[in-house]
Protein backbone atom coordinates (compact mmCIF):
# COMPACT_ATOMS: atom_id res chain seq x y z
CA UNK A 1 -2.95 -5.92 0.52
CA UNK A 2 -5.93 -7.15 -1.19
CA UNK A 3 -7.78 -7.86 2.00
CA UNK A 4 -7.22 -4.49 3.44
CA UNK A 5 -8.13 -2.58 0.08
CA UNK A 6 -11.48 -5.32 0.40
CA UNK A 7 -11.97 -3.82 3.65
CA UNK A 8 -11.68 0.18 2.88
CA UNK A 9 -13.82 -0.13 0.00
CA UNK A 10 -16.72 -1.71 2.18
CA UNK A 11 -16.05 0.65 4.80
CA UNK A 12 -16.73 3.48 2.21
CA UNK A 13 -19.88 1.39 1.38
CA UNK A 14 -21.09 1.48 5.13
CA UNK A 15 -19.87 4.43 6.71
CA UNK A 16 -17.37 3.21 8.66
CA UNK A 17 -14.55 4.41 6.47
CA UNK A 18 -12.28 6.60 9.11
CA UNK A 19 -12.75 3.82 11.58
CA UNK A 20 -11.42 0.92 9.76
CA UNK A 21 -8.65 3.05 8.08
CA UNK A 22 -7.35 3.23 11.93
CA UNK A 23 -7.55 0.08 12.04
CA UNK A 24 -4.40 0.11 9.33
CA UNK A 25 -2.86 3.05 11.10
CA UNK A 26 -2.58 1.80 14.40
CA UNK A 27 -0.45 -1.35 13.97
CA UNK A 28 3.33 -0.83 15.05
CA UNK A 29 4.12 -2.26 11.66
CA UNK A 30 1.99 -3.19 8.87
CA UNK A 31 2.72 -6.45 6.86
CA UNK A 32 1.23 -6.03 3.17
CA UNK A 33 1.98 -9.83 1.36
CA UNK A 34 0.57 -10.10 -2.93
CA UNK A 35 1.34 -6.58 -3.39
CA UNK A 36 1.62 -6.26 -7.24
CA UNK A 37 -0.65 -9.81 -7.11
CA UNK A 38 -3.32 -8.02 -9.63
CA UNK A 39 -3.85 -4.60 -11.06
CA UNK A 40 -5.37 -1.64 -8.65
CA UNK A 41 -8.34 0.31 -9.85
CA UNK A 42 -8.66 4.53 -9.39
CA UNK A 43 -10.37 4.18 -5.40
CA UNK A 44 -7.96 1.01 -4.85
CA UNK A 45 -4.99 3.70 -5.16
CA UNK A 46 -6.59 6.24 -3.17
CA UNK A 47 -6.99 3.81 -0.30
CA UNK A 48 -3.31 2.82 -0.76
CA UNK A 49 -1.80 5.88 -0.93
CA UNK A 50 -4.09 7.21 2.09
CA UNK A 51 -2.49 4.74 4.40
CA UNK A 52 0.94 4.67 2.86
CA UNK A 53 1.26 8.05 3.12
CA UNK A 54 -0.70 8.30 7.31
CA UNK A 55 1.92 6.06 8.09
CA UNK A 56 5.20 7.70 6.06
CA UNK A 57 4.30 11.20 8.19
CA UNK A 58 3.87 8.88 11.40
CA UNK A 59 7.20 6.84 10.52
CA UNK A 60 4.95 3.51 10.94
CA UNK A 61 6.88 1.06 8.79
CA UNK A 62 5.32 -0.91 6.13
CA UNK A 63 7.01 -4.89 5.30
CA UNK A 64 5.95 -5.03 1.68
CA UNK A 65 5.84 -8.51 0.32
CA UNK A 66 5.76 -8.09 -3.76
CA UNK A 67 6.24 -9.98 -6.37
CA UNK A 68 7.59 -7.21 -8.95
CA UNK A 69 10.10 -4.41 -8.65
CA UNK A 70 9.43 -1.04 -8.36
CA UNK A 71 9.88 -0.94 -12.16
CA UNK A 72 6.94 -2.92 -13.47
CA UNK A 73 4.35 -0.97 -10.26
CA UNK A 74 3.02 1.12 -13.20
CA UNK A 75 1.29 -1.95 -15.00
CA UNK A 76 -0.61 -2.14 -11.64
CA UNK A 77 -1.71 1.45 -11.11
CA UNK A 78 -4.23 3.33 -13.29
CA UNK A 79 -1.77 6.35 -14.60
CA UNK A 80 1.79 6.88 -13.34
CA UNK A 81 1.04 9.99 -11.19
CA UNK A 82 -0.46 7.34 -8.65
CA UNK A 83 2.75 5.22 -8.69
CA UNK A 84 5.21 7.30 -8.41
CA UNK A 85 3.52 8.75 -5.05
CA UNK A 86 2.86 6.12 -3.61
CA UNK A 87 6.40 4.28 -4.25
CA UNK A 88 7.96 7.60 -3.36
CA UNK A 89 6.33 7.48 0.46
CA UNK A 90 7.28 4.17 0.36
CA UNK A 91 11.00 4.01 -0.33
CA UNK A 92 11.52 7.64 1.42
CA UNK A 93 13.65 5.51 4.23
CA UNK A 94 13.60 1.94 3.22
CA UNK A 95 15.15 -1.21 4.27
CA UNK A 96 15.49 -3.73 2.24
CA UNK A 97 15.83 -7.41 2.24
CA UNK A 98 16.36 -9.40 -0.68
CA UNK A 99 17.02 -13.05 -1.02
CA UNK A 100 19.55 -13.39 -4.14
CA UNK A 101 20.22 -16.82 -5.60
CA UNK A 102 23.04 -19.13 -4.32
């Protein structure tokens, strides 16, 4: 996660923005491990919730690696307006898969 929001901010930086956001569009399914890992800032959340949501209308699944619940996302995201849409497109038709103690 960190790595691709790296990579969209220094797109913005160069012009190559629309090109490497593909780049996060186009995989069958996109694997985003350290979600949660440290706090996003106002762009960070755009970013995120641009490809989140490219990929809810395209039904491109997202594996989401975190190491919070839903519950404690708000810590990580500026205000709550950005959470909650971004959870929202997220869990809209999720599968989950939870390890649970012995």
């Amino acid at each position: 996660a960190a790595d691709m929001l790296e990579d969209l901010r220094g797109a913005v930086v160069v012009g190559t923005y629309r090109r490497v956001l593909r780049r996060y569009l186009k995989p069958e399914v996109l694997f985003l491990e350290e979600f949660g890992y440290a706090t996003f800032d106002v762009d960070d959340t755009g970013h995120l919730f641009r490809v989140v949501s490219a990929r809810h209308e395209a039904r491109a699944p997202i594996l989401l690696a975190a190491n919070t619940g839903f519950k404690q996302w708000r810590r990580f995201f500026p205000d709550e307006a950005h959470s909650v849409a971004t959870v929202d497109r997220l869990i809209c038709r999720v599968y989950l898969s939870v390890d649970l103690p012995q």
